[in-house]
N, C-alpha and C. Protein backbone atom coordinates (compact mmCIF):
# COMPACT_ATOMS: atom_id res chain seq x y z
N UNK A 1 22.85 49.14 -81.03
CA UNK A 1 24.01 48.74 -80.24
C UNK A 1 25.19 49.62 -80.60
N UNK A 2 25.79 49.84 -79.71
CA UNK A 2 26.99 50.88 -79.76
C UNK A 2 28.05 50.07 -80.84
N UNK A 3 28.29 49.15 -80.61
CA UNK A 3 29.64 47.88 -82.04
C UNK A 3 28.73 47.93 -83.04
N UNK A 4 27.79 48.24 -83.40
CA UNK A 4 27.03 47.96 -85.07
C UNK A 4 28.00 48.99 -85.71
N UNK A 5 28.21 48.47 -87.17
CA UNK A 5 28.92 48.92 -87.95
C UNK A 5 27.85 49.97 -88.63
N UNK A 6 28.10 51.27 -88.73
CA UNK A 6 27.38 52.20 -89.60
C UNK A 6 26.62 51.35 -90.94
N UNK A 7 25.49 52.23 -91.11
CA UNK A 7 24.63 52.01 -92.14
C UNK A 7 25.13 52.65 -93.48
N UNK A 8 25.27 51.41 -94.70
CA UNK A 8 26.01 51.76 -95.65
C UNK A 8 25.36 53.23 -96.40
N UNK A 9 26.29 53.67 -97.53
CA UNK A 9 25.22 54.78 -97.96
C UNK A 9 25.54 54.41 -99.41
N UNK A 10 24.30 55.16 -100.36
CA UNK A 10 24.00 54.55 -101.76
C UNK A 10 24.90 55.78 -102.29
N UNK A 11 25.15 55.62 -104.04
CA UNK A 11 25.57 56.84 -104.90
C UNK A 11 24.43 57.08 -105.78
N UNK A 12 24.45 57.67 -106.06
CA UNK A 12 23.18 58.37 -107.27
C UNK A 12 23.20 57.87 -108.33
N UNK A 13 24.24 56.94 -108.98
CA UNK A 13 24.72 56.13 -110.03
C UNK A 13 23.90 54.91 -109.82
N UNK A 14 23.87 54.14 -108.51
CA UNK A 14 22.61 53.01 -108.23
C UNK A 14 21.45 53.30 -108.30
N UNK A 15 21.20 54.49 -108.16
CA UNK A 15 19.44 54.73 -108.05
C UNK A 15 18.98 54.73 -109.67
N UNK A 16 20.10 55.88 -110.35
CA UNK A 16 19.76 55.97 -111.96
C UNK A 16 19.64 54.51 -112.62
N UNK A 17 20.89 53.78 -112.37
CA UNK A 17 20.90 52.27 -113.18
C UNK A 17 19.74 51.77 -112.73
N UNK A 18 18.91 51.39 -111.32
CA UNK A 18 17.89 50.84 -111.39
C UNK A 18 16.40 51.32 -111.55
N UNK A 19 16.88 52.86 -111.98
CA UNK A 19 15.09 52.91 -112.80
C UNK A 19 15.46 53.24 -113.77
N UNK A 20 16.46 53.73 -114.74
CA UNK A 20 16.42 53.15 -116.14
C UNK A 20 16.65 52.27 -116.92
N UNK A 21 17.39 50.76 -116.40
CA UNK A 21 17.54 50.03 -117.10
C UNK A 21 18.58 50.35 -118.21
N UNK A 22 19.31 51.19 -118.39
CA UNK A 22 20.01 51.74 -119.65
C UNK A 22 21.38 50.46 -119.59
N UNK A 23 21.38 50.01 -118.40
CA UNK A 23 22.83 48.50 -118.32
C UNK A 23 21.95 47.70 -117.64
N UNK A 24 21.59 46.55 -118.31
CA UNK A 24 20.85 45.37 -117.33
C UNK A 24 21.75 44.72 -116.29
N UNK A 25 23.16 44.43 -115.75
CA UNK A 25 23.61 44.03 -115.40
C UNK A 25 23.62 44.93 -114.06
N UNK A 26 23.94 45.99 -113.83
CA UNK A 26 23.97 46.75 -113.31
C UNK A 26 22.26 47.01 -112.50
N UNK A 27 21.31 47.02 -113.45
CA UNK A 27 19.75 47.15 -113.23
C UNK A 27 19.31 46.00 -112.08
N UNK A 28 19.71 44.90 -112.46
CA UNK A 28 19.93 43.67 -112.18
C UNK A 28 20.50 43.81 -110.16
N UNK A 29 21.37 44.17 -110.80
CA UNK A 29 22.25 44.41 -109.01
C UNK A 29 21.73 45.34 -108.69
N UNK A 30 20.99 46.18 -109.26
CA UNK A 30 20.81 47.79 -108.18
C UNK A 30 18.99 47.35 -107.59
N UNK A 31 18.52 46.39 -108.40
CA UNK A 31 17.45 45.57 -108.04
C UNK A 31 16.86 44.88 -106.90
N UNK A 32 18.10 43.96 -106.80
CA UNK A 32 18.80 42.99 -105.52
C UNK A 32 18.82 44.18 -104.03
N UNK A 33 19.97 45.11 -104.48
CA UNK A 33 20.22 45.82 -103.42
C UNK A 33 18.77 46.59 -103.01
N UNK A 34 18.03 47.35 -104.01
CA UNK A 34 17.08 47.78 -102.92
C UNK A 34 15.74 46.26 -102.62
N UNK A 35 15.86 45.70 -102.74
CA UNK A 35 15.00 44.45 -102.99
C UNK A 35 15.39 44.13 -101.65
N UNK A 36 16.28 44.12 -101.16
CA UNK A 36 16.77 44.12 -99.72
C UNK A 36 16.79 44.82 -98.72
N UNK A 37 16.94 46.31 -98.96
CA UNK A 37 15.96 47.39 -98.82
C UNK A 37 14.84 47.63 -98.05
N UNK A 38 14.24 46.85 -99.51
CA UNK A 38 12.22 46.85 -99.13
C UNK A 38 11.96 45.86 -98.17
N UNK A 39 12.37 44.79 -98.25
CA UNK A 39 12.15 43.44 -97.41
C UNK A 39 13.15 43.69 -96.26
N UNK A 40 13.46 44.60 -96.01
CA UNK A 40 14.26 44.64 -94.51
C UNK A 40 15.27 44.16 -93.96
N UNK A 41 16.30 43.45 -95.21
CA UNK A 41 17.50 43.31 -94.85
C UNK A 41 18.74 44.01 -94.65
N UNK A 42 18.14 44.91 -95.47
CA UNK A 42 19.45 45.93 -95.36
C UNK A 42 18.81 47.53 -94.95
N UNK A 43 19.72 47.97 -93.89
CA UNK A 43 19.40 49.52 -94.31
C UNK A 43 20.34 50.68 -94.97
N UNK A 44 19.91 51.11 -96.28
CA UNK A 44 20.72 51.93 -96.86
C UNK A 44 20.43 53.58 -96.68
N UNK A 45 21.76 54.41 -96.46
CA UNK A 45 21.62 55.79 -96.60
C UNK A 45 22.03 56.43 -97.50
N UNK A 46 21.52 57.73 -97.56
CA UNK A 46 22.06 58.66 -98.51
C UNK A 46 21.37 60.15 -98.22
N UNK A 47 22.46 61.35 -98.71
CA UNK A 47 21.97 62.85 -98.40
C UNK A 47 21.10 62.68 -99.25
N UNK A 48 20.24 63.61 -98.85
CA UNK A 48 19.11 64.48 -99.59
C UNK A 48 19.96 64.78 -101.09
N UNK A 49 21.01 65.24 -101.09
CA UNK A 49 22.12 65.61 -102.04
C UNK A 49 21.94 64.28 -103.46
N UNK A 50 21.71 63.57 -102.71
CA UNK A 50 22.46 62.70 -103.62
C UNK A 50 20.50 62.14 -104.27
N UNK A 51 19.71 62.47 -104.07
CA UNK A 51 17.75 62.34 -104.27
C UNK A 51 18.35 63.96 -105.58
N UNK A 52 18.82 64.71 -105.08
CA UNK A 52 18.85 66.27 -106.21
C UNK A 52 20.06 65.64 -107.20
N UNK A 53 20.74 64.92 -106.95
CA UNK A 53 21.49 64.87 -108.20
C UNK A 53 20.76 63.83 -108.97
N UNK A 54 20.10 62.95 -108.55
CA UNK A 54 19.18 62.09 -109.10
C UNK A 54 17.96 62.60 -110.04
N UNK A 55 17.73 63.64 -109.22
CA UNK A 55 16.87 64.46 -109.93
C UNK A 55 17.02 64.99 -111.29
N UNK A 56 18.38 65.87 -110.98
CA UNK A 56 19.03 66.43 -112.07
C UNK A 56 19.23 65.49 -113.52
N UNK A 57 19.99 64.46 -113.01
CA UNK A 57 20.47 62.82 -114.19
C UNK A 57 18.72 62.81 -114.64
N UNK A 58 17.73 62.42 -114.33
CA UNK A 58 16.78 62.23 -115.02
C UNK A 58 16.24 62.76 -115.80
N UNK A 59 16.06 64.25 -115.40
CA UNK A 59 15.56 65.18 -115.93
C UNK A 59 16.45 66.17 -117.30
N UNK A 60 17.43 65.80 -117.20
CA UNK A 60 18.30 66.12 -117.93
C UNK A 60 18.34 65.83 -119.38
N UNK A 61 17.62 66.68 -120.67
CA UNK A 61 17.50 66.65 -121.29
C UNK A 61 18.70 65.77 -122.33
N UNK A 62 19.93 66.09 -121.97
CA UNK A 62 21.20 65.38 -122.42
C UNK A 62 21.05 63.99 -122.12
N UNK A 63 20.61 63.73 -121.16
CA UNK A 63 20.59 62.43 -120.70
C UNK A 63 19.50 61.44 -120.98
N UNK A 64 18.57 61.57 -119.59
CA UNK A 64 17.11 61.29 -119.57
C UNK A 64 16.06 61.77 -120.16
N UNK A 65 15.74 62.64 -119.83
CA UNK A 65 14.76 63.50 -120.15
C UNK A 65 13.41 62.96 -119.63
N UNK A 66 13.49 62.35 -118.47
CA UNK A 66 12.06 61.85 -117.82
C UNK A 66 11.52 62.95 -117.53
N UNK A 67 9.75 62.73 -117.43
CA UNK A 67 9.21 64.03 -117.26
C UNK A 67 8.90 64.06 -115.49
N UNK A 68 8.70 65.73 -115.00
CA UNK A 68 8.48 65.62 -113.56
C UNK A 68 7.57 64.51 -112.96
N UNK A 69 6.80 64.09 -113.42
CA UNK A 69 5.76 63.34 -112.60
C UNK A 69 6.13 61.80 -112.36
N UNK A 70 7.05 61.34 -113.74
CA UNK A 70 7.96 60.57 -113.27
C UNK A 70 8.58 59.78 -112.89
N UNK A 71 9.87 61.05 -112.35
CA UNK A 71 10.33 61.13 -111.91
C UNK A 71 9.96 61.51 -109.72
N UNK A 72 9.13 62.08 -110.18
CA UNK A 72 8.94 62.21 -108.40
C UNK A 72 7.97 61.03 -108.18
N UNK A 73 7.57 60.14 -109.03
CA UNK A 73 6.95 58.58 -108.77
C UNK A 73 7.90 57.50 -108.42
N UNK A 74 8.79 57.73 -109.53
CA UNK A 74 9.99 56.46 -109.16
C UNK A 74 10.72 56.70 -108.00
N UNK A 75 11.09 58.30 -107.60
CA UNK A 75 11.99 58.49 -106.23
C UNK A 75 10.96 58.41 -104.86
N UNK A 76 9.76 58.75 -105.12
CA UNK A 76 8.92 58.26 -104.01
C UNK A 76 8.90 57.11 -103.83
N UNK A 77 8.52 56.37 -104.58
CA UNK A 77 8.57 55.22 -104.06
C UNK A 77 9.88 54.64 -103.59
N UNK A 78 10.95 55.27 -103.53
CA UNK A 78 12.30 54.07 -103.30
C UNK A 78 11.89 55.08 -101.52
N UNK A 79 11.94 56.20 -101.60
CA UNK A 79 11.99 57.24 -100.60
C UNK A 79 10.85 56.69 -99.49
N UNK A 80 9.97 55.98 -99.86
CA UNK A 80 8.20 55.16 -98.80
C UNK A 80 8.87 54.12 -98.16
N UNK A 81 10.50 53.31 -98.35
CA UNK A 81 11.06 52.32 -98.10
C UNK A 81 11.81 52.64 -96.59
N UNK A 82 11.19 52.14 -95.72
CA UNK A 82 11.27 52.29 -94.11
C UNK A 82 12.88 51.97 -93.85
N UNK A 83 13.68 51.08 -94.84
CA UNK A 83 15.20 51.36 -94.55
C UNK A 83 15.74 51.94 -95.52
N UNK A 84 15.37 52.77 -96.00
CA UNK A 84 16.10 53.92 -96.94
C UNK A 84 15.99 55.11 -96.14
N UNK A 85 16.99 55.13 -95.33
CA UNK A 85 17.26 56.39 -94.35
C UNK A 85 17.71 57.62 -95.58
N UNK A 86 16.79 58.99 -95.63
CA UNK A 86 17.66 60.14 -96.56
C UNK A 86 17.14 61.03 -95.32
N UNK A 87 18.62 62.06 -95.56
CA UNK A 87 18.27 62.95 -94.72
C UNK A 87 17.53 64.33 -95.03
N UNK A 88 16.48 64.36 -94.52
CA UNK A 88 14.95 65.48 -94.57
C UNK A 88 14.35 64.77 -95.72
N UNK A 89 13.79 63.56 -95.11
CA UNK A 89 13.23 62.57 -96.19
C UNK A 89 11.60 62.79 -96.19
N UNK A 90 10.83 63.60 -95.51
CA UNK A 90 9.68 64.38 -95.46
C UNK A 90 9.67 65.42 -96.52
N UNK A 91 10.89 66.05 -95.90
CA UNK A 91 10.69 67.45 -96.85
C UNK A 91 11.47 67.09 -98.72
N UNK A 92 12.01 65.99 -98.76
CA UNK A 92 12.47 65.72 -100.01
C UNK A 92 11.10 65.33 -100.86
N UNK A 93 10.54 64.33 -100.23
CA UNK A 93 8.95 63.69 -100.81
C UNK A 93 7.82 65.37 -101.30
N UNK A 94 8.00 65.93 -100.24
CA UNK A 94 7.27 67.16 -100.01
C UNK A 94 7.78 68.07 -101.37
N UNK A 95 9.20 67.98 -101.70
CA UNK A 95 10.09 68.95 -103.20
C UNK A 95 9.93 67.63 -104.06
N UNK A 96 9.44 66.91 -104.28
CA UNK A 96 9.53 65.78 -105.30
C UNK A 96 7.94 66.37 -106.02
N UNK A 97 7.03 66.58 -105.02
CA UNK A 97 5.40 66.97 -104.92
C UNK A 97 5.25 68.15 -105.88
N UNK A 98 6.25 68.87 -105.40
CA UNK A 98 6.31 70.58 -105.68
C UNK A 98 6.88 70.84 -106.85
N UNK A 99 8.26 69.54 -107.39
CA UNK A 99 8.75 69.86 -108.71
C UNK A 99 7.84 69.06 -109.49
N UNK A 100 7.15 68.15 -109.45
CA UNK A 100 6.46 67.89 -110.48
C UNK A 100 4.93 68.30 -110.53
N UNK A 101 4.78 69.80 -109.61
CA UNK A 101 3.53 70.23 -110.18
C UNK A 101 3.64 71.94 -110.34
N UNK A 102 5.51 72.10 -110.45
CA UNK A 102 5.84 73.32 -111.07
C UNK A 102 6.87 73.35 -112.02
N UNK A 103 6.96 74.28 -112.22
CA UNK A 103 8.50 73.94 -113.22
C UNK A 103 9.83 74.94 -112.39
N UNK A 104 9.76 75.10 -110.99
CA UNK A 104 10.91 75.25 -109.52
C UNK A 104 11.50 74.46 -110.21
N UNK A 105 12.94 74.64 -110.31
CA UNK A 105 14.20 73.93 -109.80
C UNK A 105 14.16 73.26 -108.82
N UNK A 106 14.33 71.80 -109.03
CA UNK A 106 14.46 70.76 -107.48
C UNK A 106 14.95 71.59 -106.70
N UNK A 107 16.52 72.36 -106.56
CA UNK A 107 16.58 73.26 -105.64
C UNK A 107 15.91 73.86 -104.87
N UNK A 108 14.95 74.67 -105.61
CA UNK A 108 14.20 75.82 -104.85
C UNK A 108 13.25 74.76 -104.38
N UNK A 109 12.56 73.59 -104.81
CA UNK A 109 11.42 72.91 -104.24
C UNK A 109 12.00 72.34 -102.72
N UNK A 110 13.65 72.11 -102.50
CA UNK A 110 14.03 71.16 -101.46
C UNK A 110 13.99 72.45 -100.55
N UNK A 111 14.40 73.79 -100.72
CA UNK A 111 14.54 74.94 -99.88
C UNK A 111 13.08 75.29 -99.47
N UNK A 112 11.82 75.48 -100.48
CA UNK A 112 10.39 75.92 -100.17
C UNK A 112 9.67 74.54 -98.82
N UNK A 113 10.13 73.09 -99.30
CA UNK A 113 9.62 72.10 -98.78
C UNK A 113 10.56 72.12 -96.85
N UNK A 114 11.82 72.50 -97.28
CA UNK A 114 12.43 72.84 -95.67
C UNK A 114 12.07 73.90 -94.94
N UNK A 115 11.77 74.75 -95.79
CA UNK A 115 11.31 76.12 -95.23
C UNK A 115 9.71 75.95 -94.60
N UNK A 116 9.42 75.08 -95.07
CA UNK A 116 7.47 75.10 -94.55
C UNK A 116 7.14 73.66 -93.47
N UNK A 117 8.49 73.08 -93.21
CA UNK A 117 8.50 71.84 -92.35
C UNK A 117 8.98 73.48 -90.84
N UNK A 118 9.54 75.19 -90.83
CA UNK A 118 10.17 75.22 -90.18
C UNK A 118 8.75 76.92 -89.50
N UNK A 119 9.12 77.62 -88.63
CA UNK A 119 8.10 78.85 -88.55
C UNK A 119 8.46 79.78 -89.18
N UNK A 120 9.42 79.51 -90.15
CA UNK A 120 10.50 80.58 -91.28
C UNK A 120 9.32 80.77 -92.66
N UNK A 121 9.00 81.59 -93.19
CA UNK A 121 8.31 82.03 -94.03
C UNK A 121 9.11 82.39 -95.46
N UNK A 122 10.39 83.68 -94.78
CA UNK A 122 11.65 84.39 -95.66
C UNK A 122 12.28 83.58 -96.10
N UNK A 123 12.71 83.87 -97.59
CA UNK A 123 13.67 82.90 -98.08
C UNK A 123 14.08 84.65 -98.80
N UNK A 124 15.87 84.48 -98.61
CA UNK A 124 16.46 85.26 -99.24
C UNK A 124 16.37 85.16 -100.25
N UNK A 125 16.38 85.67 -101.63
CA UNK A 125 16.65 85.26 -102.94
C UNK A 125 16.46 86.23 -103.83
N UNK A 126 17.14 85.97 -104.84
CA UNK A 126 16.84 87.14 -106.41
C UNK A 126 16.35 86.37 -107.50
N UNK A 127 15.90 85.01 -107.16
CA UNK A 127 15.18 84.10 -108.01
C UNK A 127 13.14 84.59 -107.32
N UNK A 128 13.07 85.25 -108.78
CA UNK A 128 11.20 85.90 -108.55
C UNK A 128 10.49 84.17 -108.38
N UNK A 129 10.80 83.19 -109.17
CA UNK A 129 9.96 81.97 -108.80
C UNK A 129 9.47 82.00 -107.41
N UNK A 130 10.59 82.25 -106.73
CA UNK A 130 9.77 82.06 -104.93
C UNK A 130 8.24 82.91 -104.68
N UNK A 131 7.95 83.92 -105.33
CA UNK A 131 6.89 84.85 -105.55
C UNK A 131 5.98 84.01 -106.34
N UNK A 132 6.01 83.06 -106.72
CA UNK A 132 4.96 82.36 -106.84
C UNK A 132 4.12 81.57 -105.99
N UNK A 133 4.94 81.36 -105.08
CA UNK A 133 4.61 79.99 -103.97
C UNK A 133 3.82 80.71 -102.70
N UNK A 134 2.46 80.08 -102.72
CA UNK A 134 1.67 80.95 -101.62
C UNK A 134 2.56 80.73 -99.86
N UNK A 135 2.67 81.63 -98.98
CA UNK A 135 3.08 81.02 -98.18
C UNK A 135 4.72 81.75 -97.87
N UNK A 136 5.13 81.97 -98.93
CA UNK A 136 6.76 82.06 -99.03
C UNK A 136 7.21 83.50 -99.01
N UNK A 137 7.39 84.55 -98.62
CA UNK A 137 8.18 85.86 -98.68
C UNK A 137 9.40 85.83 -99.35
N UNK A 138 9.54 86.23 -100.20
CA UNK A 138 10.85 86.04 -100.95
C UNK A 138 11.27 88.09 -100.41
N UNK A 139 13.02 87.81 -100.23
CA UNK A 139 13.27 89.28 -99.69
C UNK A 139 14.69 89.02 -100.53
N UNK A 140 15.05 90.46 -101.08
CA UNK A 140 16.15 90.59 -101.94
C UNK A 140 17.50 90.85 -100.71
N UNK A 141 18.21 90.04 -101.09
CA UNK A 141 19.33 90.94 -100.17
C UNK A 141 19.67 92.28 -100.15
């Protein structure tokens, strides 16, 4: 309907509190909210942006230090949730796949996973990792 009020969007701070538990109170509420989520009361959004900074907080030796596999378990699954609108939520699942069965930078996995959803092969770059990935032409500027 044209009067529906936009679909709220999440921060990357709710996703971390509810798969680490590091504040139960917080764990607690970020629980509820996608619990609502899953059961179809609510639909929540968020960029692709905000799945890579998630990424980053976990993996982050300072911080987390969860290992790739995971980590691309716990964000898949919130990401399989039919009202968790993210945008290029194919090709995010697809770089979740790719970082935890390389050691790519989520970056380069969200660029290789957009690039192979497209008939684009070239990816500019001076990062040689892309020369690993069957499929991918990496070209120097």
């Amino acid at each position: 309907m044209p009067n529906d009020p936009p679909d709220p969007y999440v921060d990357t701070d709710v996703i971390i509190r509810l798969i680490t538990h590091d504040d139960p109170k917080k764990q607690e509420a970020a629980a509820k909210l996608f619990g609502k989520v899953e059961n179809g009361e609510l639909i929540l959004t968020a960029p692709d942006t905000v799945i890579a900074d998630a990424v980053f907080v976990l993996s982050s030796p300072r911080l987390y230090n969860l290992p790739r596999t995971e980590i691309r378990d716990v964000l898949t699954s919130l990401l399989r949730y039919t009202n968790f609108k993210v945008d290029n939520k194919q090709a995010v699942i697809n770089a979740l796949d790719l970082y935890a069965s390389t050691n790519l930078d989520f970056g380069d996995c969200i660029l290789i996973a957009l690039t192979a959803q497209t008939e684009a092969r070239e990816i500019y770059s001076y990062d040689r990792d892309f020369d690993k990935i069957q499929g991918i032409v990496r070209i120097k500027p």
